[in-house]
Protein backbone atom coordinates (compact mmCIF):
# COMPACT_ATOMS: atom_id res chain seq x y z
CA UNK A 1 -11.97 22.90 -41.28
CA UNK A 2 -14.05 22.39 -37.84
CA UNK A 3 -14.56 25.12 -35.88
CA UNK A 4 -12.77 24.84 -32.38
CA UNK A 5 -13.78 25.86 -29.12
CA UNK A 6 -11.96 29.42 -28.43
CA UNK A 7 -9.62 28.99 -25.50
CA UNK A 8 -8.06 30.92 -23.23
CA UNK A 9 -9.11 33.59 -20.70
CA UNK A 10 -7.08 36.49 -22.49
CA UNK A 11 -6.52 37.43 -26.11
CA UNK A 12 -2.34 36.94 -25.87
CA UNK A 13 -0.11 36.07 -22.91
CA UNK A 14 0.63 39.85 -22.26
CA UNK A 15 -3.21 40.30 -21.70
CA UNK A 16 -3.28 37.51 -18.99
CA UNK A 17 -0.03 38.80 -17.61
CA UNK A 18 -1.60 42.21 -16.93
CA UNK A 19 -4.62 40.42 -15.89
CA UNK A 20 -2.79 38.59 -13.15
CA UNK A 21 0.28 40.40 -12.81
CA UNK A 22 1.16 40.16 -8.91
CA UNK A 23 0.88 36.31 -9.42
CA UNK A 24 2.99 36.03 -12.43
CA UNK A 25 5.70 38.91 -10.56
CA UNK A 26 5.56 36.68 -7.40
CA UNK A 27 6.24 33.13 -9.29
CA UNK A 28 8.55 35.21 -11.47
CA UNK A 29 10.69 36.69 -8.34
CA UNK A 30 10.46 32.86 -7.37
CA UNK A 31 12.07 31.42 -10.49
CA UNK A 32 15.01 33.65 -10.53
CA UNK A 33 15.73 33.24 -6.75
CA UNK A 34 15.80 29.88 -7.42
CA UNK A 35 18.46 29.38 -10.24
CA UNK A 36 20.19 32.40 -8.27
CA UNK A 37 20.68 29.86 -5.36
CA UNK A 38 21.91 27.14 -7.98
CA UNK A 39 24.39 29.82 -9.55
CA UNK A 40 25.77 30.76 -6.33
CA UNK A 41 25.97 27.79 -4.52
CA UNK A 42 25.88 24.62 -6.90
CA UNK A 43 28.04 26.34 -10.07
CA UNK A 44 29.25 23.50 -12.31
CA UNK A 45 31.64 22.74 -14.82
CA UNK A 46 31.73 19.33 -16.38
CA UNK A 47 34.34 17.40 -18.93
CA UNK A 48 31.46 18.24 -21.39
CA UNK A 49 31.40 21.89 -20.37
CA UNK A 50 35.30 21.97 -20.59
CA UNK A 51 35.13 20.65 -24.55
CA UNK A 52 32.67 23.27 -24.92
CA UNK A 53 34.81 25.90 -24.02
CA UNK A 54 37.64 24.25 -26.02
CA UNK A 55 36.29 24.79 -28.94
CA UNK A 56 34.40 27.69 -28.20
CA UNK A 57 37.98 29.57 -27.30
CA UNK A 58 39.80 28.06 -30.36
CA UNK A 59 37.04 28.84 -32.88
CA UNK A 60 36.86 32.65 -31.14
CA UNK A 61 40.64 33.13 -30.99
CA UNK A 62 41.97 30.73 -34.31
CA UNK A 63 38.98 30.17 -36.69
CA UNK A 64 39.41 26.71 -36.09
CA UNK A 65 36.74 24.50 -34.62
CA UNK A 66 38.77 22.18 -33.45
CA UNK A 67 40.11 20.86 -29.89
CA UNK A 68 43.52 21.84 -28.46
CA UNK A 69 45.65 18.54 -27.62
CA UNK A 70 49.55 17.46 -27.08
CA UNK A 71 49.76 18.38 -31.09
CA UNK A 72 48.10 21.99 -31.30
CA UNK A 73 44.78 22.64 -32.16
CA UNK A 74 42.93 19.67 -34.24
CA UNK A 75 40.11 20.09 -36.03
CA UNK A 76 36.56 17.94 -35.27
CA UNK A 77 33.33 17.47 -35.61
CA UNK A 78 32.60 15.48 -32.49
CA UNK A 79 30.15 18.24 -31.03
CA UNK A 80 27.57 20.19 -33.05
CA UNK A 81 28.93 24.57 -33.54
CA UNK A 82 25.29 25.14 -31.66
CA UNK A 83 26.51 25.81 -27.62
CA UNK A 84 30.22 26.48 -28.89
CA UNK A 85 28.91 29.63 -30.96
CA UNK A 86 26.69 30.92 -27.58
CA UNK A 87 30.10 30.43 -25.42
CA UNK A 88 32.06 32.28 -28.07
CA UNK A 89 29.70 35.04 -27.79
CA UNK A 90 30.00 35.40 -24.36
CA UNK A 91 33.37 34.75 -24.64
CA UNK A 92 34.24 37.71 -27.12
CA UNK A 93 31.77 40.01 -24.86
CA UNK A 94 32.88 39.39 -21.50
CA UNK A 95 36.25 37.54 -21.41
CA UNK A 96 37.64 33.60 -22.31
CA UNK A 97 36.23 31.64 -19.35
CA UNK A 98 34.11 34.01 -17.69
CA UNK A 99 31.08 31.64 -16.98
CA UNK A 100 28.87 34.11 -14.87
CA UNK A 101 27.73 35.77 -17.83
CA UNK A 102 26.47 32.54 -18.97
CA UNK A 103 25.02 31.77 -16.35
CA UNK A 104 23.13 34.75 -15.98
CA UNK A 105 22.01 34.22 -19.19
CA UNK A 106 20.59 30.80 -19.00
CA UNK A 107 18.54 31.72 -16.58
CA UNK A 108 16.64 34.84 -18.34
CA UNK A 109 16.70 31.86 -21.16
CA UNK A 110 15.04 29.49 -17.88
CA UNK A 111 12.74 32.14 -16.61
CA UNK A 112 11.61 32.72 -20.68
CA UNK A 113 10.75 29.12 -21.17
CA UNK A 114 8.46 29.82 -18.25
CA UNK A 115 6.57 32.25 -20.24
CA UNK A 116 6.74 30.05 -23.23
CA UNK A 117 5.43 26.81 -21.81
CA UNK A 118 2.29 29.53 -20.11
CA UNK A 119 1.61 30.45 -23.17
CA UNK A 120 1.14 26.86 -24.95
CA UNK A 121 -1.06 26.17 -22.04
CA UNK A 122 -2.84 28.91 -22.67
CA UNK A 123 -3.81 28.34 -26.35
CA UNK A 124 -4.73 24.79 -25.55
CA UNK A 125 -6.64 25.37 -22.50
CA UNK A 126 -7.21 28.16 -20.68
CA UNK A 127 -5.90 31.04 -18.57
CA UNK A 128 -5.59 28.88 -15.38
CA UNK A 129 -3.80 26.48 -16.98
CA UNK A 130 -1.61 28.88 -18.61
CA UNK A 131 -0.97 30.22 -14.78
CA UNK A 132 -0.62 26.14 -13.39
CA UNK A 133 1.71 25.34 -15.98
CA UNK A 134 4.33 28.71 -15.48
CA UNK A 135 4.43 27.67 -11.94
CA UNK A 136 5.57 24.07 -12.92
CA UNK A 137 7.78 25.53 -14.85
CA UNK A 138 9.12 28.04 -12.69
CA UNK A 139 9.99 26.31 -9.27
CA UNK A 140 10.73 22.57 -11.14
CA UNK A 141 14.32 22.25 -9.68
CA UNK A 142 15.03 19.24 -12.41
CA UNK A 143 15.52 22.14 -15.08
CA UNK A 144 16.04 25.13 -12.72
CA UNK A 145 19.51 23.54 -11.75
CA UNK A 146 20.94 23.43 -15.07
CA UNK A 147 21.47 27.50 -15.82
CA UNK A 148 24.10 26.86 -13.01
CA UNK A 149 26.13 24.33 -15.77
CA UNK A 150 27.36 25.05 -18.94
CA UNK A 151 25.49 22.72 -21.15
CA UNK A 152 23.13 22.42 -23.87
CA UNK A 153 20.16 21.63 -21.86
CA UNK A 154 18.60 25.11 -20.58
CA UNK A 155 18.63 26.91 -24.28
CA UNK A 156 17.36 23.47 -25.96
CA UNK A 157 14.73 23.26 -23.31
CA UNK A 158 13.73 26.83 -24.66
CA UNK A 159 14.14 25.93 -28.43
CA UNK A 160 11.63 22.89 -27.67
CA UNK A 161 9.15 24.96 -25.91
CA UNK A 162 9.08 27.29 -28.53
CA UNK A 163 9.27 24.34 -31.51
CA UNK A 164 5.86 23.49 -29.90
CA UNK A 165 4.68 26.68 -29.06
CA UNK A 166 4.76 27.67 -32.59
CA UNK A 167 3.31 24.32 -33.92
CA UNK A 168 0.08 25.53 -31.54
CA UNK A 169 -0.08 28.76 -32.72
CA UNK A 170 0.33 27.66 -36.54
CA UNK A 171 -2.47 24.76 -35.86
CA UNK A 172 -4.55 27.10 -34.43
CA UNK A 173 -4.47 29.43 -37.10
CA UNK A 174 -4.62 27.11 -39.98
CA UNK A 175 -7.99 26.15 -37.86
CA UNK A 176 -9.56 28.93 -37.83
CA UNK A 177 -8.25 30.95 -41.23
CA UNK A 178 -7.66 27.79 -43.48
CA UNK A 179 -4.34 28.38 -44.58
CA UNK A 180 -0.90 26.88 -44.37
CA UNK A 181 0.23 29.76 -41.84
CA UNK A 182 3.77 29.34 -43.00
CA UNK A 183 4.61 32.49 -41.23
CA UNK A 184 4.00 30.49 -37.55
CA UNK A 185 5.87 27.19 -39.43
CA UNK A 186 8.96 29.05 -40.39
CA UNK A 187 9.34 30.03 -36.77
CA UNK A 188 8.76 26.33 -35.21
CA UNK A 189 11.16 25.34 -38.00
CA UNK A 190 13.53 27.64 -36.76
CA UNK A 191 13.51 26.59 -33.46
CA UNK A 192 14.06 22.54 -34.16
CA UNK A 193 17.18 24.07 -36.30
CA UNK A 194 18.85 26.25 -34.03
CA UNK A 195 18.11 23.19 -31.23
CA UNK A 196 19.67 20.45 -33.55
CA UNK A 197 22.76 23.06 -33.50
CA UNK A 198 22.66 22.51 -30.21
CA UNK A 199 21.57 18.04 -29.35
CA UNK A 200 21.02 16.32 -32.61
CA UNK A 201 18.60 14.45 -30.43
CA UNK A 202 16.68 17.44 -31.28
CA UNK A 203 16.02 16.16 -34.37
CA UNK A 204 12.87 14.23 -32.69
CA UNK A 205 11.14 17.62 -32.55
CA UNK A 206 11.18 17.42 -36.41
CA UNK A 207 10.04 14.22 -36.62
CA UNK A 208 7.22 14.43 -34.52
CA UNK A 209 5.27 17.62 -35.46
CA UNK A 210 6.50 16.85 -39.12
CA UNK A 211 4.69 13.55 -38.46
CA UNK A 212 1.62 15.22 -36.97
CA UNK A 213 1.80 16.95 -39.67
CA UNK A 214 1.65 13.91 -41.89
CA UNK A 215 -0.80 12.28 -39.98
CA UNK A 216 -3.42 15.71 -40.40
CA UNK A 217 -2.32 15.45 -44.07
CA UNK A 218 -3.54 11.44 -44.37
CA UNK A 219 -6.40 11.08 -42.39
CA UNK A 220 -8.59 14.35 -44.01
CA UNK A 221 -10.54 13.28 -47.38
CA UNK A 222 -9.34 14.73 -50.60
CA UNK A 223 -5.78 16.58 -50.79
CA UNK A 224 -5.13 19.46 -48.51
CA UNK A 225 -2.87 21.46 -49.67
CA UNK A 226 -2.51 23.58 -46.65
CA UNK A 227 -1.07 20.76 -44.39
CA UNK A 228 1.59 19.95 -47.14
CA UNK A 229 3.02 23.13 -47.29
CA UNK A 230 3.25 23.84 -43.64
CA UNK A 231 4.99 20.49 -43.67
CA UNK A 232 7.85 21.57 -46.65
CA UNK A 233 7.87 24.76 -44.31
CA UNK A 234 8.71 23.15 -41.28
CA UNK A 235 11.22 20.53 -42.44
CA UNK A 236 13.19 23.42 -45.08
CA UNK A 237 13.81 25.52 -42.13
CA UNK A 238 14.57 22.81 -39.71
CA UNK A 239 17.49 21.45 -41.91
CA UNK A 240 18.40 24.54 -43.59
CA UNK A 241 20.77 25.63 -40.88
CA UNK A 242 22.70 22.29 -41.09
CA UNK A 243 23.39 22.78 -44.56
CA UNK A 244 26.88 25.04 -43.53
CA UNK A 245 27.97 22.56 -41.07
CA UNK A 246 27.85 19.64 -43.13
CA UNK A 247 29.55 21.37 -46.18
CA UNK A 248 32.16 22.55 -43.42
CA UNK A 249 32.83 18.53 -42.83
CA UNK A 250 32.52 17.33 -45.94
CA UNK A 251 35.26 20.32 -47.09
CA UNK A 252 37.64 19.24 -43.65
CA UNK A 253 36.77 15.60 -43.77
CA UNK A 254 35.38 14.60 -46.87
CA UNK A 255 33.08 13.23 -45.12
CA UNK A 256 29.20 13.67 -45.19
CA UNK A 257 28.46 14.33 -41.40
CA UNK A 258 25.55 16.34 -40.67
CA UNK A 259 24.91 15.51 -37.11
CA UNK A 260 28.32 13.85 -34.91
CA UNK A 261 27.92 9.88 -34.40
CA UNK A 262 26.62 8.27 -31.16
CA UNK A 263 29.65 7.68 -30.15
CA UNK A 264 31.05 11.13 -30.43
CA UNK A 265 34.34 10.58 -31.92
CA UNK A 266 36.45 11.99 -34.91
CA UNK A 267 37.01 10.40 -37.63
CA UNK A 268 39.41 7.50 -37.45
CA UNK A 269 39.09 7.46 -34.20
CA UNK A 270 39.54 3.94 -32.26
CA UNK A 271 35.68 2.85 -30.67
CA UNK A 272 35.75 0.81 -27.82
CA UNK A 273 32.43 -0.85 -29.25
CA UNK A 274 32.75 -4.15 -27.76
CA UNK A 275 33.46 -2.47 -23.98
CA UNK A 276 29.96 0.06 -24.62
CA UNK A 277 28.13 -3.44 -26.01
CA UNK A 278 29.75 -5.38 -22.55
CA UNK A 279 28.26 -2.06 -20.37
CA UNK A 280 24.91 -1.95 -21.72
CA UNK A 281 24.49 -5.83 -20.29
CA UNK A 282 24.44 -4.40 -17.03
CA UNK A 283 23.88 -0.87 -16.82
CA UNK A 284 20.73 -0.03 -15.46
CA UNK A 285 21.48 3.15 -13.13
CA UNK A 286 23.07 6.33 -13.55
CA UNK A 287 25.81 5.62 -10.47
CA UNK A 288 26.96 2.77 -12.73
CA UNK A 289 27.64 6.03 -15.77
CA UNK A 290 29.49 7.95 -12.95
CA UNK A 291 31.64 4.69 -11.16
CA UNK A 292 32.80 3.30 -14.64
CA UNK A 293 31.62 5.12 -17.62
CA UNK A 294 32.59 8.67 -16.99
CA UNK A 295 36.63 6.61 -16.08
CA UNK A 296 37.32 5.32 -18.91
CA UNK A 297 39.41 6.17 -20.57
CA UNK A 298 42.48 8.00 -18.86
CA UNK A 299 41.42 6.87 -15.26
CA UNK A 300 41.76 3.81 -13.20
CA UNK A 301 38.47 1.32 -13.16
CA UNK A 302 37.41 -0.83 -10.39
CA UNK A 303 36.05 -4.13 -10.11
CA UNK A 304 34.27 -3.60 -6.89
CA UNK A 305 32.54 -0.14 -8.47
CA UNK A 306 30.33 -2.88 -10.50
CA UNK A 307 27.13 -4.33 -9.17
CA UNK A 308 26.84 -7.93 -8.85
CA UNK A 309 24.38 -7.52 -11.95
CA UNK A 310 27.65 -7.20 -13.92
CA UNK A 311 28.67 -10.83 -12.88
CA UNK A 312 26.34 -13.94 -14.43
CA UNK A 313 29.40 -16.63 -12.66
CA UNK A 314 32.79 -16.42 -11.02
CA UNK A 315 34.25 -17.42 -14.26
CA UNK A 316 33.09 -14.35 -15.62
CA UNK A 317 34.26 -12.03 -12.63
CA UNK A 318 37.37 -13.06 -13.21
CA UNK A 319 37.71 -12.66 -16.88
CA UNK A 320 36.37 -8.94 -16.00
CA UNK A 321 39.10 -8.62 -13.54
CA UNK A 322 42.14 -9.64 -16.06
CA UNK A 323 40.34 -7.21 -18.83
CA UNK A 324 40.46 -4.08 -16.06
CA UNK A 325 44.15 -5.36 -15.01
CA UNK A 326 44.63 -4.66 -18.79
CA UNK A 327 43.46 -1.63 -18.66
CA UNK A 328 45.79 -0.56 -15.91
CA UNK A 329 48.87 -2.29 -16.96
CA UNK A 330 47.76 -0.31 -20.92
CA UNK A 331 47.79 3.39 -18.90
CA UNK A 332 44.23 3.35 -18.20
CA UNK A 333 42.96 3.26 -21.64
CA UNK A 334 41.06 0.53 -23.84
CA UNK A 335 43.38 -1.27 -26.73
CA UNK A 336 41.48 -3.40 -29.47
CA UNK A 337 42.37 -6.70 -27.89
CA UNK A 338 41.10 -5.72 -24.30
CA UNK A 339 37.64 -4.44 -26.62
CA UNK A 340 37.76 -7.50 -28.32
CA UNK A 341 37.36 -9.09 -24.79
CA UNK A 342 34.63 -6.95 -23.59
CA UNK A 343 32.76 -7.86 -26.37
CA UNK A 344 32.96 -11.81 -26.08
CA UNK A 345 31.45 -11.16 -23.04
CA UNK A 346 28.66 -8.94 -24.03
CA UNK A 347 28.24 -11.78 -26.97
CA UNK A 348 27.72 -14.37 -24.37
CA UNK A 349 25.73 -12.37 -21.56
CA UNK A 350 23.05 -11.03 -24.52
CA UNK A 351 22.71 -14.91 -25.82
CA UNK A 352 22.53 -16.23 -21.97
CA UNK A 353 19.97 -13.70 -21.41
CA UNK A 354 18.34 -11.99 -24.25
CA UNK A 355 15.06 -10.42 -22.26
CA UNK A 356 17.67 -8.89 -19.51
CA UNK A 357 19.21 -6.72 -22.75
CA UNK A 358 16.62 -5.83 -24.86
CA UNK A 359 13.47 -5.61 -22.20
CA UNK A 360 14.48 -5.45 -18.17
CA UNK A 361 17.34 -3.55 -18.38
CA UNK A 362 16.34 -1.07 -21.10
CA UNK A 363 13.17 -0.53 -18.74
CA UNK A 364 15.51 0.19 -15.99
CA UNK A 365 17.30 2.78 -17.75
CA UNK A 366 14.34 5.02 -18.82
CA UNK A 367 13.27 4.64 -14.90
CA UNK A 368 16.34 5.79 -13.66
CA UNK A 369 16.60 8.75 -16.35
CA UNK A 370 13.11 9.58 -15.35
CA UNK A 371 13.07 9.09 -11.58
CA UNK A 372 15.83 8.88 -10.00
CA UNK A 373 17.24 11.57 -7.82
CA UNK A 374 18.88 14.61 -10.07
CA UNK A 375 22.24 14.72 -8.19
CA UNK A 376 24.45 14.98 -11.40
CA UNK A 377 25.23 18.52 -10.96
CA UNK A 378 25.33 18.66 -7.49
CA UNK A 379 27.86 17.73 -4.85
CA UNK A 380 25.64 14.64 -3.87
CA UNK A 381 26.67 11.29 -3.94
CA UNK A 382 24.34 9.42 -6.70
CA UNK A 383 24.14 6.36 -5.12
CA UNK A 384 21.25 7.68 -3.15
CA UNK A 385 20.04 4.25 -1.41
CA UNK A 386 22.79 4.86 1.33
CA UNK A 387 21.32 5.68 4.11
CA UNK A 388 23.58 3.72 6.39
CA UNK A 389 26.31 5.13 4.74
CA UNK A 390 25.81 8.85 4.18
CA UNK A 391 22.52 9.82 5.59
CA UNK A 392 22.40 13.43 4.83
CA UNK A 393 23.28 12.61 0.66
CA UNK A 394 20.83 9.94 1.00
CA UNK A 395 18.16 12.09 2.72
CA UNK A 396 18.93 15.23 0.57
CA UNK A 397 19.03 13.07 -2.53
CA UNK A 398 15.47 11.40 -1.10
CA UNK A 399 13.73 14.58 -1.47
CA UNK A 400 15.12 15.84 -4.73
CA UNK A 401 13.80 12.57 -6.14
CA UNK A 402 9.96 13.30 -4.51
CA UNK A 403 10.26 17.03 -5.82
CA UNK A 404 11.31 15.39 -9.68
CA UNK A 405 8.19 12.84 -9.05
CA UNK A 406 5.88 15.72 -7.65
CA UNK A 407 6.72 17.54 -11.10
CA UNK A 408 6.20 15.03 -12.91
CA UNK A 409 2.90 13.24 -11.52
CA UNK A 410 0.76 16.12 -12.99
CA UNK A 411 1.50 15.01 -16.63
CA UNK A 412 1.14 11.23 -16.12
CA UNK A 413 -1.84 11.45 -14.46
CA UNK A 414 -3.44 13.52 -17.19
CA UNK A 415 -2.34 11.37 -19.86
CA UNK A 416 -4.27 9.05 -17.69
CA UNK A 417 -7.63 10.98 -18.00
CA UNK A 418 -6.90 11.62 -21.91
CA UNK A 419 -7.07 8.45 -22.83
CA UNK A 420 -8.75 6.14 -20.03
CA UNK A 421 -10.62 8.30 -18.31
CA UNK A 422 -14.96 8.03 -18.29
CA UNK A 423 -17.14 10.46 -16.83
CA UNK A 424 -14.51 13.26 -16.36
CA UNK A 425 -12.29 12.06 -19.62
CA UNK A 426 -10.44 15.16 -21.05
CA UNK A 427 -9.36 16.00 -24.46
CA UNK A 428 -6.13 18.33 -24.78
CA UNK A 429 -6.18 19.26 -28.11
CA UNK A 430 -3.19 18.20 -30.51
CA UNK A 431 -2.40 15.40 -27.84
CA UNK A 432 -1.03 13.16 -30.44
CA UNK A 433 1.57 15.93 -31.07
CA UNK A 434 2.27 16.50 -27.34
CA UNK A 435 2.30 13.00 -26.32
CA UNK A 436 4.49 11.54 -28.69
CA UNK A 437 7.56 13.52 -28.62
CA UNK A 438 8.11 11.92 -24.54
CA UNK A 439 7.52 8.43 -25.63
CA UNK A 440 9.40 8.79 -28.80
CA UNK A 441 12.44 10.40 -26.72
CA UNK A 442 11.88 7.60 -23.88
CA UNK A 443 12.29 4.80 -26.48
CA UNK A 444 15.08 6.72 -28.22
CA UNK A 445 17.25 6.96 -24.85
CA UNK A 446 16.40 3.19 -23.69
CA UNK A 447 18.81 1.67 -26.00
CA UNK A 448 21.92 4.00 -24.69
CA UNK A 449 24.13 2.52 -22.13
CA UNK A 450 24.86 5.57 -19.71
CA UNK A 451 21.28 6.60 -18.87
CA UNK A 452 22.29 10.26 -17.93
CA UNK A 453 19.18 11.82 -16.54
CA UNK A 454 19.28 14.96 -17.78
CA UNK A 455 18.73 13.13 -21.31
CA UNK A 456 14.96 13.73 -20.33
CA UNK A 457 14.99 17.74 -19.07
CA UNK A 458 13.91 18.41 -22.90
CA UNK A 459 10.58 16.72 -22.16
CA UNK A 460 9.49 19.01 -19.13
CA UNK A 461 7.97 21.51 -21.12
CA UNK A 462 5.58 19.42 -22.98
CA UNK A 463 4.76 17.66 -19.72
CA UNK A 464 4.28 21.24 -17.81
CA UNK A 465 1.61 21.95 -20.54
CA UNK A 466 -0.27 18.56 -20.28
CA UNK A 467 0.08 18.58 -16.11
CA UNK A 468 -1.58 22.29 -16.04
CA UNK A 469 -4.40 21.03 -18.32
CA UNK A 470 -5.21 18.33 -16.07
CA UNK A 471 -4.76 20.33 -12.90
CA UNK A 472 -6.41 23.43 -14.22
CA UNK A 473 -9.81 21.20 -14.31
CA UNK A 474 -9.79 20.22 -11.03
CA UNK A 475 -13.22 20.99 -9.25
CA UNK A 476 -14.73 22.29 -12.28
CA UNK A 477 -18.10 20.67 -13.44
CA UNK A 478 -17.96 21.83 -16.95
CA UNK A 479 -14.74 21.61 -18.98
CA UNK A 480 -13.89 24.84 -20.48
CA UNK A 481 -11.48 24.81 -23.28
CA UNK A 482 -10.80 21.17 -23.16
CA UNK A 483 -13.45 19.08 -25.33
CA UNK A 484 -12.29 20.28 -28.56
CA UNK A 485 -12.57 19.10 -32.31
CA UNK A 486 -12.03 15.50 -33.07
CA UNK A 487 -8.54 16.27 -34.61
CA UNK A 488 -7.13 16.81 -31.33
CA UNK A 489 -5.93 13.07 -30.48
CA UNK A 490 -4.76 12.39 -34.27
């Protein structure tokens, strides 16, 4: 095992906290004023939030996870028991739809992952990156807005910091004492479990430390043993906590579903496949999600809500016009032979144009989910471009989108210096680890047809860590805490 540079300017976080302690009150007083002013002015329930608290109130009140329709209460497994069970709780504490609580809560779980993400940046750097990266993390309104919704996304933005923050600590330690430290594995394990409870798109966590792990494991001579077993650590506890779940499904169901489909829908449920094939031909924004997607079905769709994108001829405007009269004339809802038409036309846009599907507009999407204004939760209109039209939502949208980018920047221009840079190159250590869990998500999410931005909040943490690390050596000659052993960029 090399011997790594010691980092950090304090022992533990709670050393560097008392170190610094006005500046990490101040930024702290900061963050909660902040989601305080999205609590109390931008609260937010969504559909999503609504099926949430559906099943939340039926499991709490019937033992039945299951959603309440024209026919009672009906049993499902369209939505992981993860956010359900932390609704019920609050639910059985404080009262059936009393969201302040919750609220409240997600943001001590905000402010925590503040603390979390310092910490990280701390092992792999220093003390002023540890106190660079909690202020990312503390005034980034991309993240900070969501403790004001009831979704998944604050807790599993916690669950991933800590996933990673316990990968550090365990990769540290195995490091410096040569051992598995399946004590610090067990505990990132835990983390990717209880966040697959929550997104099953948390199962990339698993998959990418597991595969750091892997990659440790191959690329050392002989066989280490140590590297294996944090690896049958990490993945047992990871999966463990589906094990319940799926037996629950394959008991109601008899059906062996771990984690819900893409498509979110119980079983024998009618798909409108060829209609999400015919959208993904010409989705490439998230105003497109909200004017069409977020309609159908059960409300009315409009031609002139598409762009001109949608269209390759007039012929096939107006076949798109007889499919939504369809729609109307069927009480707003999607039969098999209007899908069946939406997906002769996705069949003959992908052949027409086969980069535009699988290149251009796949690009697009991951630019809008990473860039684009984050007006989803707010009362701003998403078509932000408007100027003419609405100049204060255009302006106010504007500047959300340069505080997103001004968050962001820090990261990408890091990753920059990591692996281009010359005379002032750095090396973050385990930046195979950090780096690939962003790209892997950002290829994941390019193939999905309603490029909902908040599809990337799950990323910020990493990038808060790598941003400080490149910020923190601004102006300094030597580079403290960076240049580490050679296993840092496997």
């Amino acid at each position: 095992m090399q011997n790594t540079t010691k980092r950090g300017s304090s022992a533990s976080l709670t050393g560097l906290v008392r170190e610094h302690y006005r500046y990490f009150l101040s930024v702290t007083v900061a963050a909660v004023a902040l989601r305080l002013l999205f609590i109390l002015k931008f609260p937010e329930l969504t559909p999503d939030s609504l099926l949430y608290a559906d099943l939340a109130r039926n499991w709490l009140q019937h033992g039945i996870f299951g959603m309440t329709d024209d026919n009672g209460i009906v049993a499902t497994s369209i939505r992981l028991p993860g956010y359900p069970a932390f609704l019920a709780v609050h639910f059985a504490i404080f009262g059936v739809d009393r969201y302040g609580s919750v609220r409240l809560v997600q943001l001590i779980l905000d402010v925590a992952t503040c603390f979390v993400v310092a910490d990280t940046a701390r092992r792999v750097a220093s003390g002023r990156a540890a106190r660079i990266a909690f202020l990312l993390a503390a005034l980034c309104p991309s993240t900070a807005n969501y403790v004001a919704v009831a979704l998944t996304e604050t807790p599993t933005i916690l669950l991933t910091a800590l996933a990673f923050a316990f990968a550090v600590a365990a990769l540290q330690r195995m490091e410096a004492e040569g051992n598995a430290a399946s004590g610090l594995w067990a505990g990132a394990g835990a983390a990717i479990g209880v966040a697959i409870l929550m997104r099953p798109d948390s199962g990339l966590l698993l998959i990418v430390i597991g595969g750091y792990l892997l990659v440790q494991l191959l690329r050392r001579r002989g066989f280490r043993g140590e590297f294996f077993k944090a690896g049958v650590v990490l993945s047992l506890v990871s999966l463990v906590p589906l094990l319940p779940w799926t037996a629950r499904n394959w008991i109601d169901f008899h059906r062996f579903d771990p984690l819900p489909s893409v498509t979110a829908a119980t079983p024998g449920e009618f798909v409108a496949y060829g209609f999400f094939k015919w959208e993904s031909t010409w989705v490439a924004d998230y105003s497109s999600v909200e004017d069409i997607g977020f309609h159908v079905d059960g409300q009315p769709i409009r031609v002139q809500d598409l762009p001109a994108r949608a269209f390759d001829n007039a012929d096939e405007r107006r076949r798109v016009e007889g499919l939504f009269n369809a729609y109307s004339e069927n009480g707003n809802a999607i039969s098999p032979e209007i899908d069946a038409g939406f997906a002769a036309l996705a069949r003959e846009r992908i052949a027409r144009k086969p980069l535009r599907q699988y290149l251009w507009l796949p690009a697009l999407r991951v630019l809008s989910m990473w860039l684009r204004p984050r007006t989803e939760q707010l009362p701003v209109d998403s078509h932000w471009w408007r100027f003419a039209e609405d100049r204060h939502d255009a302006v106010i949208a504007s500047l959300l989108g340069l505080a997103n980018l001004l968050f962001l920047l820090p990261a990408w221009w890091t990753t920059v210096r990591m692996l281009w840079g010359r005379s002032q190159r750095l090396h973050l250590p385990y930046a195979g680890m950090f780096l690939a869990y962003p790209i892997a998500r950002t290829l994941l999410l390019a193939g999905l047809s309603n490029p909902e931005p908040r599809y990337v909040l799950e990323c910020y943490p990493v990038l808060f860590v790598i941003g400080a690390v490149g910020l923190a050596s601004i102006g300094r000659h030597e580079k403290p805490h960076l240049a580490v052993s050679t296993e840092g960029l496997g």
